[in-house]
N, C-alpha and C. Protein backbone atom coordinates (compact mmCIF):
# COMPACT_ATOMS: atom_id res chain seq x y z
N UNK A 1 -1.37 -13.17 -32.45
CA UNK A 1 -0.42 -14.26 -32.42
C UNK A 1 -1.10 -15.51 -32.96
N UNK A 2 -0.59 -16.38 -33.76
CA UNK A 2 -1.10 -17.44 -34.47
C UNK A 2 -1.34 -18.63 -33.30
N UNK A 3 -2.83 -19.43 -33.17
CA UNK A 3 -2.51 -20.17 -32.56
C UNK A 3 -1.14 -21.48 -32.06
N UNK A 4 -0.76 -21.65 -33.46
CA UNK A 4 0.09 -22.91 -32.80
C UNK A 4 1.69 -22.04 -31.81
N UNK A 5 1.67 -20.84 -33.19
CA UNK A 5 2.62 -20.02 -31.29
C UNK A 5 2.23 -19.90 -30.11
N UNK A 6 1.02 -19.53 -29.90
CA UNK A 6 0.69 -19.56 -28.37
C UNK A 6 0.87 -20.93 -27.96
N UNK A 7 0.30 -22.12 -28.86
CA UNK A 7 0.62 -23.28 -28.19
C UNK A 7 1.94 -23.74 -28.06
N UNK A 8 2.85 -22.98 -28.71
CA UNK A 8 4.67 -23.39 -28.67
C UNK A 8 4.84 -22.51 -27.48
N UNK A 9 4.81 -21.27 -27.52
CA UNK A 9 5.11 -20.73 -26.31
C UNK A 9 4.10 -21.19 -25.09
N UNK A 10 3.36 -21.54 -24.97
CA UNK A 10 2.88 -22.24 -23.67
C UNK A 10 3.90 -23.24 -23.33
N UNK A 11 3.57 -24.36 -24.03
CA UNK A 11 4.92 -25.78 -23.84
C UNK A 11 6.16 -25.36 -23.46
N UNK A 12 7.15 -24.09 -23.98
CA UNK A 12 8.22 -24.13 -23.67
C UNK A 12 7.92 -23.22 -22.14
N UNK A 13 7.04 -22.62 -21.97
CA UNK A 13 6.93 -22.07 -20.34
C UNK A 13 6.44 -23.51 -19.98
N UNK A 14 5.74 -24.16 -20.01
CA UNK A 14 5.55 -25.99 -19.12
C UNK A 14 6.79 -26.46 -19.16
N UNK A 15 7.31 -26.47 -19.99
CA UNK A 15 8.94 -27.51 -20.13
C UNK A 15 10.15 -26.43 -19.00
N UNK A 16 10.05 -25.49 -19.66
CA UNK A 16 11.36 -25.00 -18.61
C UNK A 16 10.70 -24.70 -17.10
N UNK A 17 9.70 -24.29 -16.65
CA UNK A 17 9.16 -24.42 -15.35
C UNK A 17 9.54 -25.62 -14.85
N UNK A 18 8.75 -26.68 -16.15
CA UNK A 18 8.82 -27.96 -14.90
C UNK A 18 10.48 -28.04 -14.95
N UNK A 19 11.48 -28.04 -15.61
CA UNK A 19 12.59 -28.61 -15.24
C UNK A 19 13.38 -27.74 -14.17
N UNK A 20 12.94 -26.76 -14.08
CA UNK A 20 13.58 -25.53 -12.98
C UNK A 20 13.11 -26.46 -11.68
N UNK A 21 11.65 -26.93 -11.71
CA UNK A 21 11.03 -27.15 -10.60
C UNK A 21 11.60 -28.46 -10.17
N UNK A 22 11.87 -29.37 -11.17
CA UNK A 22 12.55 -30.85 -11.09
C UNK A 22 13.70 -30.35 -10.61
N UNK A 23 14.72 -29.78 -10.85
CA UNK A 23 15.62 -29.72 -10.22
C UNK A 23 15.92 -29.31 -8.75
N UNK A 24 15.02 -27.88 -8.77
CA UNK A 24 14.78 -27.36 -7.28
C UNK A 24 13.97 -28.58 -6.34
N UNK A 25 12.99 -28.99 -6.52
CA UNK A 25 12.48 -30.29 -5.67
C UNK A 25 13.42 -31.02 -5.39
N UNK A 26 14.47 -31.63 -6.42
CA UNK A 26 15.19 -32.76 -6.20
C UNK A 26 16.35 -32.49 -4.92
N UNK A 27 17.02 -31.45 -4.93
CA UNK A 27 17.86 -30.45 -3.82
C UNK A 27 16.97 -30.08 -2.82
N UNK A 28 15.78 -29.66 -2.31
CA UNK A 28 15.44 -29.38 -1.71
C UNK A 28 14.07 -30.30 -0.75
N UNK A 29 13.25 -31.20 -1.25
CA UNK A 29 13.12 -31.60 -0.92
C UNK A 29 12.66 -33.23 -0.40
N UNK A 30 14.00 -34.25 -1.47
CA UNK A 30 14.00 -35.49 -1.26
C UNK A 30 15.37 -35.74 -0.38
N UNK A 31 15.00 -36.42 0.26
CA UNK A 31 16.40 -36.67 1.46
C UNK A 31 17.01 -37.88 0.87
N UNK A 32 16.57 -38.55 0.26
CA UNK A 32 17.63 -39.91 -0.40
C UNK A 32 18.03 -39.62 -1.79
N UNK A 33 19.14 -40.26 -1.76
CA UNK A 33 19.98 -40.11 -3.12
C UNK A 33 18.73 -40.53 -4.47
N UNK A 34 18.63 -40.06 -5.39
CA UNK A 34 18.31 -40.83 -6.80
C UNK A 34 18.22 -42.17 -6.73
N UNK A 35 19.04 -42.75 -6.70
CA UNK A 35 18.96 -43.85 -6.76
C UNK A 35 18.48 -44.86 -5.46
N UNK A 36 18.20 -44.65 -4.71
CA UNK A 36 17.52 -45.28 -3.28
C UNK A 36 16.51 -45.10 -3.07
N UNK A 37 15.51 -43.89 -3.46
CA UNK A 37 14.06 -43.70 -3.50
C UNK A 37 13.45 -44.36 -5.09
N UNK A 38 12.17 -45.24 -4.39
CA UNK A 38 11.18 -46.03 -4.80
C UNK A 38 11.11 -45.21 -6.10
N UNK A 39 10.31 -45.79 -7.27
CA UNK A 39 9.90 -45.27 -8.39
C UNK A 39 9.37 -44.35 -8.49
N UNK A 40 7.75 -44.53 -7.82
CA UNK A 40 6.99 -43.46 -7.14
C UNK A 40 7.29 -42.22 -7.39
N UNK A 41 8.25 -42.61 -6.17
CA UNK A 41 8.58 -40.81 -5.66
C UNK A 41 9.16 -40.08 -6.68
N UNK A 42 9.60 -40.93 -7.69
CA UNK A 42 10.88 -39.79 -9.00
C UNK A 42 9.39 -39.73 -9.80
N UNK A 43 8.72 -40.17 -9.79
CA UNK A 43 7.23 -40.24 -10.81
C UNK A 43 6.45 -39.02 -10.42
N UNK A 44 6.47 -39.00 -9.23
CA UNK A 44 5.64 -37.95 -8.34
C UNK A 44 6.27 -36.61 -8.34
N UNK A 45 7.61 -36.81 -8.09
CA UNK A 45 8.22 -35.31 -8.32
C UNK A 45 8.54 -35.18 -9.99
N UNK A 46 8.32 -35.67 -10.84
CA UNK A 46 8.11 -35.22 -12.63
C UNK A 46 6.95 -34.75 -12.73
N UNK A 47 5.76 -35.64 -11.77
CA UNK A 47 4.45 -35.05 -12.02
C UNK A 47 4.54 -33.70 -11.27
N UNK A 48 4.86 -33.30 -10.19
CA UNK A 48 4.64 -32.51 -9.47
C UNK A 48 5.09 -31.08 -10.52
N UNK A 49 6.47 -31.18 -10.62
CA UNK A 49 6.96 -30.31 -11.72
C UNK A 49 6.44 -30.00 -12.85
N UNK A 50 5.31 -31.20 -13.46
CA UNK A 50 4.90 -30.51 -14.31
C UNK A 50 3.78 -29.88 -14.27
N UNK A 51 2.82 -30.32 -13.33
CA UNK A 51 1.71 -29.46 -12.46
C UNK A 51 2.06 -28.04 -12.53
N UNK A 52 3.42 -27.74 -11.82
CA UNK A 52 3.82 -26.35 -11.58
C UNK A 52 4.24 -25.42 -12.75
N UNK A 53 4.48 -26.37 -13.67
CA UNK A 53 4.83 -25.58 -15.17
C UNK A 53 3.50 -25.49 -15.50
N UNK A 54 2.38 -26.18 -15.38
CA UNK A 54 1.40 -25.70 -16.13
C UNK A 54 0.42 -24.39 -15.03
N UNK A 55 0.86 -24.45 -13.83
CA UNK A 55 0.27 -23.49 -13.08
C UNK A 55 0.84 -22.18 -13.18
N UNK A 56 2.19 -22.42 -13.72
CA UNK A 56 3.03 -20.74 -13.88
C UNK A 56 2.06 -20.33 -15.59
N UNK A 57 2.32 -21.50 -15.95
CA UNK A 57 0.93 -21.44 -17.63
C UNK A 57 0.03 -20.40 -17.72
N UNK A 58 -0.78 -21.40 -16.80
CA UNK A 58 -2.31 -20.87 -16.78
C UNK A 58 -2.33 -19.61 -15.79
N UNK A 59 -1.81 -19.73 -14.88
CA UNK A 59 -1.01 -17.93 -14.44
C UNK A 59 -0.99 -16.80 -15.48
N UNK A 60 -0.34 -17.19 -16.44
CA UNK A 60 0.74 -16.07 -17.82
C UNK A 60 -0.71 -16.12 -18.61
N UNK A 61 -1.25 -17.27 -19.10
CA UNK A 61 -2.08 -17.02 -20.30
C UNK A 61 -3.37 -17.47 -20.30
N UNK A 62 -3.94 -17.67 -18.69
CA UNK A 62 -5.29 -18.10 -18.58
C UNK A 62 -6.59 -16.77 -18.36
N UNK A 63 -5.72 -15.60 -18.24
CA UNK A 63 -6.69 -14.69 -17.74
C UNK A 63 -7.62 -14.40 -19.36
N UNK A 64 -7.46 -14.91 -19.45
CA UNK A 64 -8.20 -14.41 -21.32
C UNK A 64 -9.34 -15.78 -21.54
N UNK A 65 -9.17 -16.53 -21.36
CA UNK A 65 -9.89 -17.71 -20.79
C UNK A 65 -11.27 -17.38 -19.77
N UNK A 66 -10.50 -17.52 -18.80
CA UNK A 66 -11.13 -17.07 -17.32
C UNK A 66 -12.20 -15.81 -17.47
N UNK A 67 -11.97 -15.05 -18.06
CA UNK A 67 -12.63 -13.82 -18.71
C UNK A 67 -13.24 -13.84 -19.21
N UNK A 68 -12.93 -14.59 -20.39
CA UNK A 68 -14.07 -15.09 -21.39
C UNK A 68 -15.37 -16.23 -21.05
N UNK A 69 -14.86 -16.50 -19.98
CA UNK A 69 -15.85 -17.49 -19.17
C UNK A 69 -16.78 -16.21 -18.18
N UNK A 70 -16.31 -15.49 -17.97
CA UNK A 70 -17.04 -14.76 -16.58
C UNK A 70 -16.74 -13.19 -17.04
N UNK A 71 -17.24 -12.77 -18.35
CA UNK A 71 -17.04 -11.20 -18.54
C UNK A 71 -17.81 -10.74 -18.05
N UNK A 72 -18.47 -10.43 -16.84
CA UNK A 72 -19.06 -9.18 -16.32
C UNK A 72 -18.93 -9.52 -14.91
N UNK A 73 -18.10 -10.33 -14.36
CA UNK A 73 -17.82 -9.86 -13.09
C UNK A 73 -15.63 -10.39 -13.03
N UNK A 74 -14.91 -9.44 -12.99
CA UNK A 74 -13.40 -9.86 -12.89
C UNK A 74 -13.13 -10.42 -11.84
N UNK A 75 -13.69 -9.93 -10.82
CA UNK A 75 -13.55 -10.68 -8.95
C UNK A 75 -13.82 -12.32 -8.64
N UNK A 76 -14.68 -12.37 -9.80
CA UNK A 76 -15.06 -14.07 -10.52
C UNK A 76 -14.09 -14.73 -10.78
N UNK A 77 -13.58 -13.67 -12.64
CA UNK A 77 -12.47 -14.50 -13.08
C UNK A 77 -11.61 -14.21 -12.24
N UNK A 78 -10.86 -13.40 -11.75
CA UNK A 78 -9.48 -13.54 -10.74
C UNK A 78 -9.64 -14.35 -9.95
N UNK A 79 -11.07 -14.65 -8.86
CA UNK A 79 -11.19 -15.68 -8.01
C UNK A 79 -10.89 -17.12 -8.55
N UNK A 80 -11.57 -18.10 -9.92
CA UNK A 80 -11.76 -18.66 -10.56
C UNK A 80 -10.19 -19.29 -11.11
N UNK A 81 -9.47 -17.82 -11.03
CA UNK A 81 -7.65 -18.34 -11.82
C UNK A 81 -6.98 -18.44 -10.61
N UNK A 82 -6.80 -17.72 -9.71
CA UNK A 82 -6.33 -18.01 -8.81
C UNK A 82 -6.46 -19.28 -8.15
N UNK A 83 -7.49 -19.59 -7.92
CA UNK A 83 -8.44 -21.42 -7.21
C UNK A 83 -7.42 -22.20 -7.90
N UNK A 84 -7.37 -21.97 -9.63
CA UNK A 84 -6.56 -22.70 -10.36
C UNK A 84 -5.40 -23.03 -10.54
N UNK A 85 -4.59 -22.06 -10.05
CA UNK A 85 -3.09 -22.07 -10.13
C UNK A 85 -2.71 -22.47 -8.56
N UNK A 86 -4.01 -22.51 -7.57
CA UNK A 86 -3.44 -22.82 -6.35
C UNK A 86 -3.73 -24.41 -6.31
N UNK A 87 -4.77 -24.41 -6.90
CA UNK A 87 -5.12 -25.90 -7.09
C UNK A 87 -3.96 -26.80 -7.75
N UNK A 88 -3.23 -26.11 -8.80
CA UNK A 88 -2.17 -26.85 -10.06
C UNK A 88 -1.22 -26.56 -9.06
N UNK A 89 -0.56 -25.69 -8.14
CA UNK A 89 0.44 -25.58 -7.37
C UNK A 89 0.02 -26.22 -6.11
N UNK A 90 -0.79 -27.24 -5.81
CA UNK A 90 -0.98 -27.35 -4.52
C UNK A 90 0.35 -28.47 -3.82
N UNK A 91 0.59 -29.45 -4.76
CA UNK A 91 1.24 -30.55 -4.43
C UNK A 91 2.78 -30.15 -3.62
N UNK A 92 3.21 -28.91 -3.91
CA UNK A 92 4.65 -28.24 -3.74
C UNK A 92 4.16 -27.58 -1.96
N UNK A 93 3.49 -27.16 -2.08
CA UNK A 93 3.73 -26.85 -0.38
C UNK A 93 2.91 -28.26 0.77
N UNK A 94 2.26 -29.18 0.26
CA UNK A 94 2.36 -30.77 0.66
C UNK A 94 3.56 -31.57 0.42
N UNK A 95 4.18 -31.40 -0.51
CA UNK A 95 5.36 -32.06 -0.21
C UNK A 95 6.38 -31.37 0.89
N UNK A 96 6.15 -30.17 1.08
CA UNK A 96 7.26 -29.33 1.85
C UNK A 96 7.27 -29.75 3.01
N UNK A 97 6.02 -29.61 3.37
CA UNK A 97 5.87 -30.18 4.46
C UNK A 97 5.39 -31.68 4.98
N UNK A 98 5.37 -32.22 4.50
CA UNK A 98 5.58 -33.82 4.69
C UNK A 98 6.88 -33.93 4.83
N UNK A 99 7.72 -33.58 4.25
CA UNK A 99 9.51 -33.45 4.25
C UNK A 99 10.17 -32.90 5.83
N UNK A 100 9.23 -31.33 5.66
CA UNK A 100 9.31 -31.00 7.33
C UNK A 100 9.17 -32.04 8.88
N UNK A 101 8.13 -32.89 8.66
CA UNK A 101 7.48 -33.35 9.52
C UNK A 101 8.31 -34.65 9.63
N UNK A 102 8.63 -34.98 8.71
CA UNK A 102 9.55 -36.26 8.41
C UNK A 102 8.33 -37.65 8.76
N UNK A 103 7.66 -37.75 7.95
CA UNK A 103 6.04 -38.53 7.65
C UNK A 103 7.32 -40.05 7.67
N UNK A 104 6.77 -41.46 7.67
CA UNK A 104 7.68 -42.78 7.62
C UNK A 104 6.83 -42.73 6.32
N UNK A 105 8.25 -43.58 5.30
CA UNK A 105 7.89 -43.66 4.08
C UNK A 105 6.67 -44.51 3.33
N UNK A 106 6.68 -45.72 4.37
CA UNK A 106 5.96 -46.54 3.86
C UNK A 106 4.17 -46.32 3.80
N UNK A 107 3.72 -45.48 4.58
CA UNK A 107 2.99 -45.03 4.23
C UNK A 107 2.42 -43.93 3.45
N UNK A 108 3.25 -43.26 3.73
CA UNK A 108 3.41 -41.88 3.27
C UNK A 108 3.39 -41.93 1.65
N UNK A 109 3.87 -43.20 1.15
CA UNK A 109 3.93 -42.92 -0.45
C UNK A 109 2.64 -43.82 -0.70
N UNK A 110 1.72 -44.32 -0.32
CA UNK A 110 0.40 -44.57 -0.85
C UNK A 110 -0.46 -43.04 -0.56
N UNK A 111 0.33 -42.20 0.19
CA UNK A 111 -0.82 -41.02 0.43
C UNK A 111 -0.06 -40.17 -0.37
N UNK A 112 1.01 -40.55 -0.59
CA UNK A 112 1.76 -39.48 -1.91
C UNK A 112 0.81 -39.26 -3.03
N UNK A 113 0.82 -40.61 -3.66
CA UNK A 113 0.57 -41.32 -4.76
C UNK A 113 -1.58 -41.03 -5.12
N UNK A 114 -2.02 -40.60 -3.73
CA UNK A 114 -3.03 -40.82 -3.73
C UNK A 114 -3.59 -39.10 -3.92
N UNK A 115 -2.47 -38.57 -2.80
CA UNK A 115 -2.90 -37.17 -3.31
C UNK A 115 -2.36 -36.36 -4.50
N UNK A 116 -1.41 -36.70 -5.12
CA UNK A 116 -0.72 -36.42 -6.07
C UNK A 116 -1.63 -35.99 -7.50
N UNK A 117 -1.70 -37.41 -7.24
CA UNK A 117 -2.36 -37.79 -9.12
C UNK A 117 -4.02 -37.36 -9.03
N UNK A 118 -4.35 -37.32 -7.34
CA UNK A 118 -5.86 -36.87 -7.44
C UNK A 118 -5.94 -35.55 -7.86
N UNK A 119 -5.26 -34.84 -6.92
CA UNK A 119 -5.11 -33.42 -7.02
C UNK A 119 -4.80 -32.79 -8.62
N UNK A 120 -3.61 -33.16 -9.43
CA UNK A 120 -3.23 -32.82 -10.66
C UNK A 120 -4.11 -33.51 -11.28
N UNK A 121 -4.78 -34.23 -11.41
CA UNK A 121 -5.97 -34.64 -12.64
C UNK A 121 -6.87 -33.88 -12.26
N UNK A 122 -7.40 -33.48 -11.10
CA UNK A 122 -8.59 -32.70 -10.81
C UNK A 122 -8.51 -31.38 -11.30
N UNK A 123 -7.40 -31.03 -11.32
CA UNK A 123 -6.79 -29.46 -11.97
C UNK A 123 -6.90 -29.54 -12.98
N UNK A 124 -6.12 -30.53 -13.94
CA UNK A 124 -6.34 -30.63 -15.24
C UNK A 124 -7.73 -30.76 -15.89
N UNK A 125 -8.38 -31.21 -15.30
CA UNK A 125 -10.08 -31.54 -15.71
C UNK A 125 -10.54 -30.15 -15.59
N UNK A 126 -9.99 -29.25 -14.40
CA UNK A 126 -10.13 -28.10 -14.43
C UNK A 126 -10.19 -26.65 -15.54
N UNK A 127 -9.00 -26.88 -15.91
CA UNK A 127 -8.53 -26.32 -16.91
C UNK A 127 -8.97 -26.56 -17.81
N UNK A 128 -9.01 -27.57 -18.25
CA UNK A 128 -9.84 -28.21 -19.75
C UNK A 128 -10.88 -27.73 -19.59
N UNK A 129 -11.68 -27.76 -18.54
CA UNK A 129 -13.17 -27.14 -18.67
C UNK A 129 -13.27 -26.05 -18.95
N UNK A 130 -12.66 -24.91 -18.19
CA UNK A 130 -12.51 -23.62 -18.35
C UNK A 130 -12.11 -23.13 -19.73
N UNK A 131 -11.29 -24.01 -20.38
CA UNK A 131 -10.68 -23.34 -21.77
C UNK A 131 -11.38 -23.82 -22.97
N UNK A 132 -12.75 -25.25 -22.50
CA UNK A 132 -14.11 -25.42 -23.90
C UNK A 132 -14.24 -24.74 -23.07
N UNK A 133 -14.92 -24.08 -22.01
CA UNK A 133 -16.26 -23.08 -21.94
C UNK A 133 -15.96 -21.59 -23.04
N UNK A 134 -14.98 -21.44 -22.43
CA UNK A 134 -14.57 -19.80 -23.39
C UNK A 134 -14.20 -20.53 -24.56
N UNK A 135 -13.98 -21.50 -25.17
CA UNK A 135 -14.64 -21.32 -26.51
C UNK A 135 -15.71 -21.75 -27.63
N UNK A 136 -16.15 -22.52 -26.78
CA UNK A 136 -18.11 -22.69 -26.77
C UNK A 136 -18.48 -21.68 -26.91
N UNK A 137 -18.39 -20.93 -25.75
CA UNK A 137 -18.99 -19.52 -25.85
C UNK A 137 -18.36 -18.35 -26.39
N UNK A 138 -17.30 -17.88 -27.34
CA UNK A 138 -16.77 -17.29 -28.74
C UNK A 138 -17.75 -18.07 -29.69
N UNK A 139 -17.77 -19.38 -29.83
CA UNK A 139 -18.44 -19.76 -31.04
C UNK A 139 -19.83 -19.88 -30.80
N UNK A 140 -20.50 -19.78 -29.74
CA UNK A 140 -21.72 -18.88 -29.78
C UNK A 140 -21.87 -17.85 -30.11
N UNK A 141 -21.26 -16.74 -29.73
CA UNK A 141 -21.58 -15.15 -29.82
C UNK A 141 -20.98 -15.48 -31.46
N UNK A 142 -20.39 -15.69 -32.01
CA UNK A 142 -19.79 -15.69 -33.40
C UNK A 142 -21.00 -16.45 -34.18
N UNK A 143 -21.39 -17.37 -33.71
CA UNK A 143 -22.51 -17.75 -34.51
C UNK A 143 -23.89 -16.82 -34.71
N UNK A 144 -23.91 -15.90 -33.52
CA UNK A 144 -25.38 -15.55 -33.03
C UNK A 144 -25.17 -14.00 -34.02
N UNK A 145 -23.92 -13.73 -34.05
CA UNK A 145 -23.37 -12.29 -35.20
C UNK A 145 -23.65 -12.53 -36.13
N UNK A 146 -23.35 -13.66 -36.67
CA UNK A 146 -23.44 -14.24 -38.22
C UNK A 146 -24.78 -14.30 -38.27
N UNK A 147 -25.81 -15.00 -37.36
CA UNK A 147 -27.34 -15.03 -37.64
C UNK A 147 -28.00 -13.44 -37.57
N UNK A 148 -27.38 -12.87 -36.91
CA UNK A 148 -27.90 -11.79 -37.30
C UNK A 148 -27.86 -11.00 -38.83
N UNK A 149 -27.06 -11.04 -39.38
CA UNK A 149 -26.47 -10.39 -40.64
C UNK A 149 -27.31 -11.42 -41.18
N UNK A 150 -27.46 -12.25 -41.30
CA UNK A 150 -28.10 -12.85 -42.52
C UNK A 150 -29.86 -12.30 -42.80
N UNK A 151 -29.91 -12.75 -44.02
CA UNK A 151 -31.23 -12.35 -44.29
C UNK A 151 -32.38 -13.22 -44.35
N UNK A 152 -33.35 -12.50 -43.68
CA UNK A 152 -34.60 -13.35 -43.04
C UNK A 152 -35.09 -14.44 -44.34
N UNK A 153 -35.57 -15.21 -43.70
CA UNK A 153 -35.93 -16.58 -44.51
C UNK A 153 -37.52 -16.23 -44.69
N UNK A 154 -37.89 -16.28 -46.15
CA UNK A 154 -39.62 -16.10 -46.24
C UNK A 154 -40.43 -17.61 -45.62
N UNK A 155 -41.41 -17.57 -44.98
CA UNK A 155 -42.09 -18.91 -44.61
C UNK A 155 -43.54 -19.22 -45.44
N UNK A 156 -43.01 -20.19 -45.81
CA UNK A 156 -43.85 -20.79 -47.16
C UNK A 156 -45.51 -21.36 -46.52
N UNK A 157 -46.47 -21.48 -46.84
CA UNK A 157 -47.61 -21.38 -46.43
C UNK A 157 -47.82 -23.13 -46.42
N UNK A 158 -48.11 -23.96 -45.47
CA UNK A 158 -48.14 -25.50 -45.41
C UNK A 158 -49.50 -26.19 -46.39
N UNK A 159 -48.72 -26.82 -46.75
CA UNK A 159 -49.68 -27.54 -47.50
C UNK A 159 -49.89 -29.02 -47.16
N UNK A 160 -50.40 -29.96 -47.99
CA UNK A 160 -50.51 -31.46 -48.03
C UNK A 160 -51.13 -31.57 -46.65
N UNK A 161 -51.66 -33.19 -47.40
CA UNK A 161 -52.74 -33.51 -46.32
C UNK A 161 -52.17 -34.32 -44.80
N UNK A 162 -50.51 -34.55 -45.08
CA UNK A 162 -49.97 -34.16 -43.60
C UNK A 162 -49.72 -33.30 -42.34
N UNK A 163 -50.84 -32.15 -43.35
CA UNK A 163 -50.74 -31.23 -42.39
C UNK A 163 -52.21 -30.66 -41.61
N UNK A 164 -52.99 -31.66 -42.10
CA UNK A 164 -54.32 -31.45 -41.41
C UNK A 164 -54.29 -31.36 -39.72
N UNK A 165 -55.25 -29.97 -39.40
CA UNK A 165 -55.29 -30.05 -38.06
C UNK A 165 -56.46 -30.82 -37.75
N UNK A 166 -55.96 -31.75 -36.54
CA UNK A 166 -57.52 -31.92 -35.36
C UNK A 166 -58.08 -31.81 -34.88
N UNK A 167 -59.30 -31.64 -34.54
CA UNK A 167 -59.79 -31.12 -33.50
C UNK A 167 -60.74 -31.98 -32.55
């Protein structure tokens, strides 16, 4: 598959996740109308949704990644993707239950706001790491193939008087 398809079909699994998820959050768990809840919170549930589109993502198309980071043990990479998609899905069962508990708002949205954006950037930093490592390391082993095939370099015998030894 050509890269920029994988990168089209990734985006449209991020885009329709998150809007499945925007919608389901919005019904299920904000108790004020649209228009009566703070900025924040409509900021927080777009972010949240899109966290979850990129965790159904990296779910579908990270095990090739993850693998390529940790080929000789799978209990690694499965441990490693999993951490990840629970990490990118974490914000959805904290909001559930903050909703459950019925938290007072006014605090509750500096700890929204605090765990929110910590949590989904920390994932994302996540991910980014994981996806240069596996391909750092393709373009190592690809480099180290290529040095092999090539043909040895003769080494020329030193000359000039920059090259006097001391003793």
């Amino acid at each position: 598959m050509p890269r920029w398809l994988r990168a089209g079909v990734v985006a449209v699994v991020v885009i329709v996740v998150a809007l499945l998820a925007y919608l389901l959050s919005s019904m299920l768990f904000v108790t004020e109308a649209a228009g009566a809840r703070p900025w924040p919170l409509t900021a927080l549930t777009v972010w949240d949704a899109l966290l979850l589109g990129v965790a159904v993502a990296v779910a579908v198309f990270g095990w090739r990644y993850v693998h390529g980071v940790f080929p000789h043990s799978v209990g690694g990479a499965a441990a490693v993707l999993t951490s990840l998609v629970l990490l990118l899905a974490a914000p959805w069962p904290y909001t559930a239950a903050r909703t459950l508990t019925g938290v007072e708002a006014g605090a509750a949205l500096w700890v929204d706001l605090v765990f929110h954006v910590l949590m989904g950037a920390a994932a994302l930093v996540v991910v980014g790491g994981m996806v240069r490592l596996a391909r750092d390391r393709w373009i190592f082993e690809a480099g180290r193939e290529h040095a092999r095939s090539a043909p040895t370099a003769r080494a020329r015998p030193v000359k000039g008087r920059h090259h006097r030894t001391t003793s």
